[in-house]
N, C-alpha and C. Protein backbone atom coordinates (compact mmCIF):
# COMPACT_ATOMS: atom_id res chain seq x y z
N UNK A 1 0.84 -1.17 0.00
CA UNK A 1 0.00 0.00 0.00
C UNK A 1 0.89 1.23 0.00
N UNK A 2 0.65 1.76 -0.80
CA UNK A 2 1.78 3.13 -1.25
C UNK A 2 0.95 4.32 -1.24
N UNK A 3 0.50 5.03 -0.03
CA UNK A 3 -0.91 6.29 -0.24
C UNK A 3 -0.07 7.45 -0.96
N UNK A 4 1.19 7.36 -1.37
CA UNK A 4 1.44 8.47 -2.52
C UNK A 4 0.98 8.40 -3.72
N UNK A 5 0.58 7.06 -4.49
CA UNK A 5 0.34 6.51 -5.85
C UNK A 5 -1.42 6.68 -5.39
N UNK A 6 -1.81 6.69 -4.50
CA UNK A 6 -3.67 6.21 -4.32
C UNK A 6 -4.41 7.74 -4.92
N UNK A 7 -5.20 7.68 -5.14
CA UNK A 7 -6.48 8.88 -5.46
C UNK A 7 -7.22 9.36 -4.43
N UNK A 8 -7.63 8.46 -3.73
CA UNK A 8 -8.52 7.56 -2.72
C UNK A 8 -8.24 9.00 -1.45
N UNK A 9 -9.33 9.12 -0.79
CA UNK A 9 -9.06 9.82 0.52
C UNK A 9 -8.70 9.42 1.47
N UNK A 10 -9.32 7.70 1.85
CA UNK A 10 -9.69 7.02 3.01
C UNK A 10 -9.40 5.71 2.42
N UNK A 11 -8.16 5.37 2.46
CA UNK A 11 -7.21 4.29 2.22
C UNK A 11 -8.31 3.15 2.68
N UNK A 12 -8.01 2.16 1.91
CA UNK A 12 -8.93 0.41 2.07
C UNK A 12 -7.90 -0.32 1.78
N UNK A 13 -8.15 -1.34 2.58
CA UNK A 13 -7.38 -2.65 2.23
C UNK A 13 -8.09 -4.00 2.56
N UNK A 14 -8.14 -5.08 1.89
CA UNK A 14 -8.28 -6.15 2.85
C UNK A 14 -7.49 -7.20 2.82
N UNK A 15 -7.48 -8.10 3.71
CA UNK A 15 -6.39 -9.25 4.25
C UNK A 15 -7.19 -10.21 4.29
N UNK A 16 -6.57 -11.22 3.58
CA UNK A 16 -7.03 -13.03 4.73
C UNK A 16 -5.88 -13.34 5.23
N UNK A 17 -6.24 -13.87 6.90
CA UNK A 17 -5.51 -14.54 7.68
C UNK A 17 -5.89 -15.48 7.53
N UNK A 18 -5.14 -16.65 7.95
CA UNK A 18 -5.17 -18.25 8.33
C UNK A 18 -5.26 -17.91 9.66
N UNK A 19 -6.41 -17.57 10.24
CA UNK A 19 -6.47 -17.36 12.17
C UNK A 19 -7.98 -17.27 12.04
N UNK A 20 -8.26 -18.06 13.04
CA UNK A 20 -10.25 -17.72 13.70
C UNK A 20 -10.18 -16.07 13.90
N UNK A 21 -11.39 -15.38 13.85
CA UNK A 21 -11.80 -14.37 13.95
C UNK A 21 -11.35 -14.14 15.72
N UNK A 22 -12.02 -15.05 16.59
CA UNK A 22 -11.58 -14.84 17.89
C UNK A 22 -10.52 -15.08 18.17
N UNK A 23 -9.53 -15.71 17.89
CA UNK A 23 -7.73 -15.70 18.33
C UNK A 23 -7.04 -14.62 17.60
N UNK A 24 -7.91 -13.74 17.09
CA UNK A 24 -7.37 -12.77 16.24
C UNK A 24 -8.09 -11.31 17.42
N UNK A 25 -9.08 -11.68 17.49
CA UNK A 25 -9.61 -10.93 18.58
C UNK A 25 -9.50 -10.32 20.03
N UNK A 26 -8.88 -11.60 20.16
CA UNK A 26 -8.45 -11.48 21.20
C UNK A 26 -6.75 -11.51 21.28
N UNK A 27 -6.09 -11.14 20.40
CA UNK A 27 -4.82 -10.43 20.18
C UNK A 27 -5.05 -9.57 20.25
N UNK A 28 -5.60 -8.21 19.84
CA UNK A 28 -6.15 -7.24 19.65
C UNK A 28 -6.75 -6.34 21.31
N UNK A 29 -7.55 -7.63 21.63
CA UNK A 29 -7.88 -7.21 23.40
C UNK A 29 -6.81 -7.18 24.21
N UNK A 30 -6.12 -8.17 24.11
CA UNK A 30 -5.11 -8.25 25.19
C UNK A 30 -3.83 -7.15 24.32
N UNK A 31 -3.57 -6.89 22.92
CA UNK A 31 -2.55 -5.61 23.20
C UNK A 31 -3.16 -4.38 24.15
N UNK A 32 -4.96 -3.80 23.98
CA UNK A 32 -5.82 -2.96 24.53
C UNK A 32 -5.37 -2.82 25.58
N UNK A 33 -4.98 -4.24 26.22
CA UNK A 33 -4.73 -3.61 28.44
C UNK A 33 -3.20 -3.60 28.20
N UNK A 34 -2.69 -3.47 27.35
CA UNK A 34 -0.81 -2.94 27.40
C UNK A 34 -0.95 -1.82 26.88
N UNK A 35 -0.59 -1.38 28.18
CA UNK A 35 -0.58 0.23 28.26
C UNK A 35 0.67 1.04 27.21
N UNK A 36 0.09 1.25 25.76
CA UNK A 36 1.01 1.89 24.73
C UNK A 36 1.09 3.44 24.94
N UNK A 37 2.25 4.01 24.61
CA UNK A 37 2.41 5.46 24.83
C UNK A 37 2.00 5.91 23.20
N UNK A 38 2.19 5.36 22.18
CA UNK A 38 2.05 5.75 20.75
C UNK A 38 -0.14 5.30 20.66
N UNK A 39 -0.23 4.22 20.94
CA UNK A 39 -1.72 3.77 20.29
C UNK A 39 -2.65 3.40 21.30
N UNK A 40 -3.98 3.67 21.06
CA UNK A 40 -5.08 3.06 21.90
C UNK A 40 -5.47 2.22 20.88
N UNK A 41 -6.39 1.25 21.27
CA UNK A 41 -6.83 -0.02 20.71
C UNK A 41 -8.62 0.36 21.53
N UNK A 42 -9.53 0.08 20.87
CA UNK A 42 -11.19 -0.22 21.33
C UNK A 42 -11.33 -1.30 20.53
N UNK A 43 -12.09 -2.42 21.00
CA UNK A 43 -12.49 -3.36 20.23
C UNK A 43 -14.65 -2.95 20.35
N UNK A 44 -14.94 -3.49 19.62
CA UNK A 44 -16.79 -3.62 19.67
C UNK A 44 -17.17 -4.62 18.91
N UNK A 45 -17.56 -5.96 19.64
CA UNK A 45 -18.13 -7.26 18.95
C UNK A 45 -16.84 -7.35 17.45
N UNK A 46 -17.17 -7.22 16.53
CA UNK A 46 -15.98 -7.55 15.32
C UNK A 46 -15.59 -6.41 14.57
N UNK A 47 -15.16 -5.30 15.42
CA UNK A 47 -15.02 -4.21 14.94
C UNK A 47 -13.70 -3.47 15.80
N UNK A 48 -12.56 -3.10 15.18
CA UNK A 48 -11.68 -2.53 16.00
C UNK A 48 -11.06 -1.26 15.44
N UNK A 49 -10.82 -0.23 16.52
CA UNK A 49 -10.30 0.79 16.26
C UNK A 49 -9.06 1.12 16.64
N UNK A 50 -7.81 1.19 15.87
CA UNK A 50 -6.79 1.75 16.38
C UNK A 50 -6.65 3.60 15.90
N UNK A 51 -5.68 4.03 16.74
CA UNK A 51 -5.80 5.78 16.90
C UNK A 51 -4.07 5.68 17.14
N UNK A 52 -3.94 6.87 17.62
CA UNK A 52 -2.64 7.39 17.57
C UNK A 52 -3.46 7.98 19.07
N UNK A 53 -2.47 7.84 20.33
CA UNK A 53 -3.15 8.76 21.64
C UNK A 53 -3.12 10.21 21.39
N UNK A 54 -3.85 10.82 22.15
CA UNK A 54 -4.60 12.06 22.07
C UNK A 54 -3.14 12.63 22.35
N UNK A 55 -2.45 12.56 23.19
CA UNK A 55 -0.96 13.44 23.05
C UNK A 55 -0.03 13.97 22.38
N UNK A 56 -0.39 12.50 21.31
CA UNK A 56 0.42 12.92 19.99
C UNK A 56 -0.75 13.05 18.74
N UNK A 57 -1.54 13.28 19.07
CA UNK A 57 -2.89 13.77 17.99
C UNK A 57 -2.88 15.01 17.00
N UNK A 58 -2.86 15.16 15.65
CA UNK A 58 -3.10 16.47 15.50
C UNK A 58 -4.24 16.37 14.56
N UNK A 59 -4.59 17.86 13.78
CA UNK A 59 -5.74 17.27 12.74
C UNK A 59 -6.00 16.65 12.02
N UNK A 60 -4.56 16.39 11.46
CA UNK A 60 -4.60 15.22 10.49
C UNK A 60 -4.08 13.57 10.65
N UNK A 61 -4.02 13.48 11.84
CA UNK A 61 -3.87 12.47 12.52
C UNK A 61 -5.00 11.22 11.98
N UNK A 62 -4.56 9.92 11.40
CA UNK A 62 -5.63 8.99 10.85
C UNK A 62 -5.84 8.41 12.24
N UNK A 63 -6.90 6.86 11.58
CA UNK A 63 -7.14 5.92 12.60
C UNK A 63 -7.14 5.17 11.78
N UNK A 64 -7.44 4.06 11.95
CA UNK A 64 -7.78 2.67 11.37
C UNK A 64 -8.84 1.96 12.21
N UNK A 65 -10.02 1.78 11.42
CA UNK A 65 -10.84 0.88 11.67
C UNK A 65 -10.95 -0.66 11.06
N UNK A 66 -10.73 -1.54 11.76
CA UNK A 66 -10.65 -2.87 11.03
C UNK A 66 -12.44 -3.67 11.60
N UNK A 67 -12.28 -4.44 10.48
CA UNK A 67 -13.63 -5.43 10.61
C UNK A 67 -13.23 -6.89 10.13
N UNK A 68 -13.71 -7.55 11.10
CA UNK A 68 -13.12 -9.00 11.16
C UNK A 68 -14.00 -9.99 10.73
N UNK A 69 -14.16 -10.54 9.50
CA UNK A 69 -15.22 -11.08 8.61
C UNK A 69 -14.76 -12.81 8.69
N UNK A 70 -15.53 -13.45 9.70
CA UNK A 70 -14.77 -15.06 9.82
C UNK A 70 -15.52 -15.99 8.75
N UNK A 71 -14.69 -16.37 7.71
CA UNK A 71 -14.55 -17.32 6.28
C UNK A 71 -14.58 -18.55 7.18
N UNK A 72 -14.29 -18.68 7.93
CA UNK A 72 -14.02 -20.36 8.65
C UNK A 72 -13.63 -20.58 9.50
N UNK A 73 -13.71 -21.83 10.30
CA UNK A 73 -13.22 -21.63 11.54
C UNK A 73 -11.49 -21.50 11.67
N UNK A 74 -10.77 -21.43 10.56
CA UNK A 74 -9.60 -21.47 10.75
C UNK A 74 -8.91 -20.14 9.67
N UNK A 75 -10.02 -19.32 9.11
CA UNK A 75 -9.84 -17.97 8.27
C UNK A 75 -10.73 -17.24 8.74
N UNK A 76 -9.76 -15.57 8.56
CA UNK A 76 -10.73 -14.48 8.75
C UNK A 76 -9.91 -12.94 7.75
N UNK A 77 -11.22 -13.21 7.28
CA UNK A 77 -11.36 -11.87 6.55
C UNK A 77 -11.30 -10.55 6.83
N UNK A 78 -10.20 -9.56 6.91
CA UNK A 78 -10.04 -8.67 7.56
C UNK A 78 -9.99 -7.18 6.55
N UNK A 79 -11.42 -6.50 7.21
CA UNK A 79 -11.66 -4.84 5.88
C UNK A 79 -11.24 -3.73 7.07
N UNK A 80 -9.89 -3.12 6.26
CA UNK A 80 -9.14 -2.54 6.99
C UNK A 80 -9.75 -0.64 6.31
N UNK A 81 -9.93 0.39 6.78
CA UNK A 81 -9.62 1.63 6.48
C UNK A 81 -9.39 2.57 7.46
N UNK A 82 -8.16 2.84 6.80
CA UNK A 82 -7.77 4.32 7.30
C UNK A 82 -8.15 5.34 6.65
N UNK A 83 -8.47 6.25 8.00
CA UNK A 83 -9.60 7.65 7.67
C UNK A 83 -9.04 8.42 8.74
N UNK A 84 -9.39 9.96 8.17
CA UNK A 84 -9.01 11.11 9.51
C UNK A 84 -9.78 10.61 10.70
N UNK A 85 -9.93 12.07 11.64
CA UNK A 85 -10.85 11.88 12.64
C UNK A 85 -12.01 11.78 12.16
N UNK A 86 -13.10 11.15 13.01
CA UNK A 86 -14.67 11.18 12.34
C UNK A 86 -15.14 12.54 12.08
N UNK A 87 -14.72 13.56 13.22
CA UNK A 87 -15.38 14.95 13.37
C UNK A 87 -14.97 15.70 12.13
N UNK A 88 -13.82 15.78 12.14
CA UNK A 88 -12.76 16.50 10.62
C UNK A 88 -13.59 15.84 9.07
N UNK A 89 -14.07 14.48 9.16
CA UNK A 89 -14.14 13.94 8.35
C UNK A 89 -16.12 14.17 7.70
N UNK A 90 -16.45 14.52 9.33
CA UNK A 90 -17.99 14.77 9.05
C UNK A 90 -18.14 16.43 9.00
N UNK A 91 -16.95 17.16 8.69
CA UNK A 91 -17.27 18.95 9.00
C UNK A 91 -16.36 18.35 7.70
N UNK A 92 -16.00 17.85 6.73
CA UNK A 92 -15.53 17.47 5.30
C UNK A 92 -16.97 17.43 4.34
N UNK A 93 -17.52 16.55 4.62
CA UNK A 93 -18.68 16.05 4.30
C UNK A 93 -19.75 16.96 4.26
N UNK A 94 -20.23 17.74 5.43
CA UNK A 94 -20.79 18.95 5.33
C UNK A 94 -20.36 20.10 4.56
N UNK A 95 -19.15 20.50 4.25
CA UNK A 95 -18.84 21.30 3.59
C UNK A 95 -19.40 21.22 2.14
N UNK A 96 -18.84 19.63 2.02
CA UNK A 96 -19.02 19.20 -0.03
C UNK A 96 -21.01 19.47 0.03
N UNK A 97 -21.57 18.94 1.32
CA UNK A 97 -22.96 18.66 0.83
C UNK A 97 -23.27 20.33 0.42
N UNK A 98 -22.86 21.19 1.46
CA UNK A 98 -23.28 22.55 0.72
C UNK A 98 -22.94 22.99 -0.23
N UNK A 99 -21.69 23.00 -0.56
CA UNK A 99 -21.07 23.69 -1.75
C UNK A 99 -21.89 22.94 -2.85
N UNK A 100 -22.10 21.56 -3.23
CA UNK A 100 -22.80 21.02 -3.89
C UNK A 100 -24.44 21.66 -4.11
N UNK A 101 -24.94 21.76 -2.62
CA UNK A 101 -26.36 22.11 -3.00
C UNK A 101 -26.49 24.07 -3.14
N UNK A 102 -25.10 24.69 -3.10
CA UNK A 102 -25.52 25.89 -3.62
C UNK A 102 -24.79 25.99 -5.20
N UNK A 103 -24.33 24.89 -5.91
CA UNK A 103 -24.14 24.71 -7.22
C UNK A 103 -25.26 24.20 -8.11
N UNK A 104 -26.20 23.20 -7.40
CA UNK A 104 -27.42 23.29 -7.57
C UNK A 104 -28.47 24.09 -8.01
N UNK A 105 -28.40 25.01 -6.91
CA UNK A 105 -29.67 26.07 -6.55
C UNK A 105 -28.77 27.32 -7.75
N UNK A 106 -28.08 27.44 -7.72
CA UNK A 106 -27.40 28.64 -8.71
C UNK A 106 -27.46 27.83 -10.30
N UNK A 107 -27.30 26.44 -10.10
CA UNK A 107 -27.56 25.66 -11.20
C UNK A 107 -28.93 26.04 -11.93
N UNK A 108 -30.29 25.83 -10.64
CA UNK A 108 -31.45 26.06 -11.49
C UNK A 108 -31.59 27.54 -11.81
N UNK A 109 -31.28 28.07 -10.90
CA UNK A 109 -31.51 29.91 -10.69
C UNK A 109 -31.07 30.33 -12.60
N UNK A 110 -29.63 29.24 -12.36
CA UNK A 110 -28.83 30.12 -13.99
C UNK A 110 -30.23 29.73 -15.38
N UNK A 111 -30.42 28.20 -15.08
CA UNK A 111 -31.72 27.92 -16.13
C UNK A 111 -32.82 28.83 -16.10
N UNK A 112 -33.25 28.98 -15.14
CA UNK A 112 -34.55 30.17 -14.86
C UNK A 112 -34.17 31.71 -15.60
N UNK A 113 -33.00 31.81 -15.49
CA UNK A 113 -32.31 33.24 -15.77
C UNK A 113 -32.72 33.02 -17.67
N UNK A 114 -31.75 32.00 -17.63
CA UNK A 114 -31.52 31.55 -19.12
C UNK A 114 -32.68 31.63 -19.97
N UNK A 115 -33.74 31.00 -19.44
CA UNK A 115 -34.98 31.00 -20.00
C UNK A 115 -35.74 32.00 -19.96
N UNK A 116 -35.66 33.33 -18.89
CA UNK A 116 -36.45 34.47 -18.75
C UNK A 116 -35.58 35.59 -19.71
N UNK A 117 -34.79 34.92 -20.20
CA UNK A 117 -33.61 36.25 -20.84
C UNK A 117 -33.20 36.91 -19.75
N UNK A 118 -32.57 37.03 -18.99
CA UNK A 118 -32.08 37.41 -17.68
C UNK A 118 -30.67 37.14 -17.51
N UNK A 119 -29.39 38.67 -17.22
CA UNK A 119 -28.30 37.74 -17.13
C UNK A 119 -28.17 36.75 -15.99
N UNK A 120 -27.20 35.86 -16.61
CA UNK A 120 -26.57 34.97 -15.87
C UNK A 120 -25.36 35.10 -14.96
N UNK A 121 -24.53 36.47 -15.49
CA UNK A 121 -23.33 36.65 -14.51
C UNK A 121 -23.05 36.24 -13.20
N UNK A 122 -24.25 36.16 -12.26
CA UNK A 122 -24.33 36.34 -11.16
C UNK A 122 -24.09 34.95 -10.91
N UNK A 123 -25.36 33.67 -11.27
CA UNK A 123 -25.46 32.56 -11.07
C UNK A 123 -24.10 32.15 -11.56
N UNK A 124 -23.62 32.32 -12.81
CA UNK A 124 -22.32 31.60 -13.59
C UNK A 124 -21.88 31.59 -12.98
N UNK A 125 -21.60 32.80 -11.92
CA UNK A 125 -20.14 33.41 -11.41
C UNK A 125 -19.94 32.55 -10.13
N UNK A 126 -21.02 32.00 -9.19
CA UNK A 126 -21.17 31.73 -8.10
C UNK A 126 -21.16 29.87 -8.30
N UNK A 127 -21.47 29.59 -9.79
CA UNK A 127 -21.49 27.71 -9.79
C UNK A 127 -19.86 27.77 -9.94
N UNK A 128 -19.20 29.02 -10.71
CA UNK A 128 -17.60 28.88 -10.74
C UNK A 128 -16.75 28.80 -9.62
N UNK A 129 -17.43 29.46 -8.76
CA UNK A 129 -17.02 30.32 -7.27
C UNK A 129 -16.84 28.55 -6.12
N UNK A 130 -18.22 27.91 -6.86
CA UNK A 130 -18.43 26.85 -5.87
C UNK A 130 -17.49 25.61 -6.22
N UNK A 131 -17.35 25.63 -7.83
CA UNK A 131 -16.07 24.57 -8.36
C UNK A 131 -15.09 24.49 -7.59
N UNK A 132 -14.45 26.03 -7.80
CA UNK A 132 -13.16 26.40 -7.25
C UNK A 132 -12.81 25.72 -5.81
N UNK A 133 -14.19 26.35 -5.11
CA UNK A 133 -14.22 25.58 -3.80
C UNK A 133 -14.17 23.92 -3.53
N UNK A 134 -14.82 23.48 -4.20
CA UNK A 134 -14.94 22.01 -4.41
C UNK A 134 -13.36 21.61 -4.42
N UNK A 135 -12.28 21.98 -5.44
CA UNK A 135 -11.46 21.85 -6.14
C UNK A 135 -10.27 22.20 -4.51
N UNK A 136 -10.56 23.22 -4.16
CA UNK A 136 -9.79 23.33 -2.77
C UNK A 136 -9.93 22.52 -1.47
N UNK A 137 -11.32 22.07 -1.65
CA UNK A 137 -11.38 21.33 -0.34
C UNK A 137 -10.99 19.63 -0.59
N UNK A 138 -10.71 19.52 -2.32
CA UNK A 138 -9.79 18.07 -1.99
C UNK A 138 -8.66 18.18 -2.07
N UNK A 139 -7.98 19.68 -2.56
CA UNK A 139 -6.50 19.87 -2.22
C UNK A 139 -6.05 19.51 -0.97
N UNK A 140 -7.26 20.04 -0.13
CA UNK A 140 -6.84 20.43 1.14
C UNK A 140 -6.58 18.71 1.99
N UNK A 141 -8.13 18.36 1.78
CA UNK A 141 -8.01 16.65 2.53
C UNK A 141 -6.53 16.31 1.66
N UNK A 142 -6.48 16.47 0.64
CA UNK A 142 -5.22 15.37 0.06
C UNK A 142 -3.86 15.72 0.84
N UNK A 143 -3.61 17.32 1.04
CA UNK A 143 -2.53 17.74 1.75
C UNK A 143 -2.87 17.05 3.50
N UNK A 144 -4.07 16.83 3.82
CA UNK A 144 -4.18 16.20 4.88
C UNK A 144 -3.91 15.34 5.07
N UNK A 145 -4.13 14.25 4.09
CA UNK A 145 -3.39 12.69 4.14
C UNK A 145 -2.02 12.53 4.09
N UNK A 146 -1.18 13.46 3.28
CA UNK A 146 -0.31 13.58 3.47
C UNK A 146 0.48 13.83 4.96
N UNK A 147 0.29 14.75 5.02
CA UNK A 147 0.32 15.35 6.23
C UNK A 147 0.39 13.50 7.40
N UNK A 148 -0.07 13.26 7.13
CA UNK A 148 -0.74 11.93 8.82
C UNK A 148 -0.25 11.20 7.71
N UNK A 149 0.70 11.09 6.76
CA UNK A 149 1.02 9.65 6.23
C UNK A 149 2.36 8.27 6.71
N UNK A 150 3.13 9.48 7.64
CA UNK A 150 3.85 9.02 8.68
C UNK A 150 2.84 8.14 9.88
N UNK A 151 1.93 8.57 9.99
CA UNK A 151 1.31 8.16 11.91
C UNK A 151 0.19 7.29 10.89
N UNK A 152 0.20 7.14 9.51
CA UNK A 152 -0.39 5.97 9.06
C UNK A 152 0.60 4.49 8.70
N UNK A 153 1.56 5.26 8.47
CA UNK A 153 2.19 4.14 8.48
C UNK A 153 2.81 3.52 9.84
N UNK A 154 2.58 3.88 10.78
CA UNK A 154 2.80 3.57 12.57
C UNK A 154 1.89 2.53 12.84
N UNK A 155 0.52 3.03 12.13
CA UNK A 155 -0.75 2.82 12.48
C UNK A 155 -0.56 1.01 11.66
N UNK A 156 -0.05 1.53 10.76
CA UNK A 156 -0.22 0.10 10.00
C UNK A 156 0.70 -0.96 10.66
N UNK A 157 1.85 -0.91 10.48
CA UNK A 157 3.06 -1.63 11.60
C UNK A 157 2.84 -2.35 12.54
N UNK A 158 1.98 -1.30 13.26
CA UNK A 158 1.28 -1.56 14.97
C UNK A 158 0.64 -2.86 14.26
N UNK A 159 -0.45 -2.63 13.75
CA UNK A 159 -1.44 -3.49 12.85
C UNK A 159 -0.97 -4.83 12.71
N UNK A 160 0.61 -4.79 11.95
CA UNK A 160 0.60 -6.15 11.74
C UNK A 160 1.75 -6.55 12.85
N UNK A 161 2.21 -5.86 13.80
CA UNK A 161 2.96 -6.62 14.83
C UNK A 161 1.73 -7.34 15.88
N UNK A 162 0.63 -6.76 15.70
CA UNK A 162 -0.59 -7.54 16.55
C UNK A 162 -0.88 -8.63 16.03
N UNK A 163 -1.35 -8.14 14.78
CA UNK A 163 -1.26 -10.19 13.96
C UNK A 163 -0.45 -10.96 13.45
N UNK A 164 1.33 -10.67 13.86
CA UNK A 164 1.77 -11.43 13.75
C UNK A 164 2.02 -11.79 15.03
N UNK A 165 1.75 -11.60 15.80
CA UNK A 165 2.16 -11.70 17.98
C UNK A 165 1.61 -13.17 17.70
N UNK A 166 1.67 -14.08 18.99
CA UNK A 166 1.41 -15.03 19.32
C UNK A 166 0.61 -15.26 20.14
N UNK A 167 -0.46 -15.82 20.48
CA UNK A 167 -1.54 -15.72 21.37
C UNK A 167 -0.64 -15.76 22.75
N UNK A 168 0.28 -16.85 22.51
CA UNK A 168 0.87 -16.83 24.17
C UNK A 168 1.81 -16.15 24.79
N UNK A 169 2.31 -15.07 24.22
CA UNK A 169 2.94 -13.94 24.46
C UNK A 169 2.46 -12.90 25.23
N UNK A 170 3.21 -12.72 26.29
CA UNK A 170 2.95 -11.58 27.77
C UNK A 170 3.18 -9.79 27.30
């Protein structure tokens, strides 16, 4: 996985292990109570979150959410993505939904114009105004991924020194 070559905002991957879903699970729990200075670990039923601790956090700081999909009792299917914070990522999301729905509304406004013989300067100027914007706010996430592409690759490491650990290891 090379996130300099990707397009992608919110990196995906998936894995098969040769491991049950629960001996994989419970690698994962028991790193949780070893107290790490770099990572927290949450597990929820087949769902796990690794982070970077709040100390060394910044905005562009990823996580990784993994989901543990058991193929058999002796395979498990593992859908890995790394993504910013949720909050950063849902004040992302809000941004595009507006800029989108006032490219829209200036969208129909410009047809209404168009059709009444009415200039358009205004509407044109403002679906251009909203591109531009569009066009900056994936500069911006992309300079963000960048940015956290070090503490993703930590994130990942961590990742596989947990599944390669040994269940009977202290």
């Amino acid at each position: 996985m090379d996130p300099e070559n990707e397009i992608t905002l919110r990196l995906r991957f998936n894995l098969e292990i040769q491991e049950n879903s629960a001996s994989l699970l419970s690698k994962f729990e028991k790193y949780s109570n070893i107290k790490s200075e770099n990572f927290t670990i949450k597990t929820s039923d087949n769902h796990i979150w690794l982070d970077i601790v709040p100390s060394k956090r910044k905005y562009w700081t990823p996580h990784l959410h993994l989901e543990l999909e058991p193929k058999s009792d002796s395979e498990t299917h593992i859908r890995g993505l790394f993504g910013p914070d949720p909050t950063l990522w849902t004040f992302f999301m809000f941004l595009h939904f507006i800029i989108a729905a006032l490219f829209f509304v200036f969208g129909a406004m410009a047809y209404s114009d168009y059709i009444l013989k009415n200039s358009l300067t205004l509407d044109v100027s403002i679906m251009v105004l909203m591109t531009v914007f569009w066009f900056s706010l994936y500069y911006l996430a992309m300079t963000i991924r960048k940015k956290g592409s070090q503490q993703m690759k930590e994130l990942d490491t961590y990742f596989n020194t947990i599944i390669n650990s040994a269940n009977n290891e202290n």
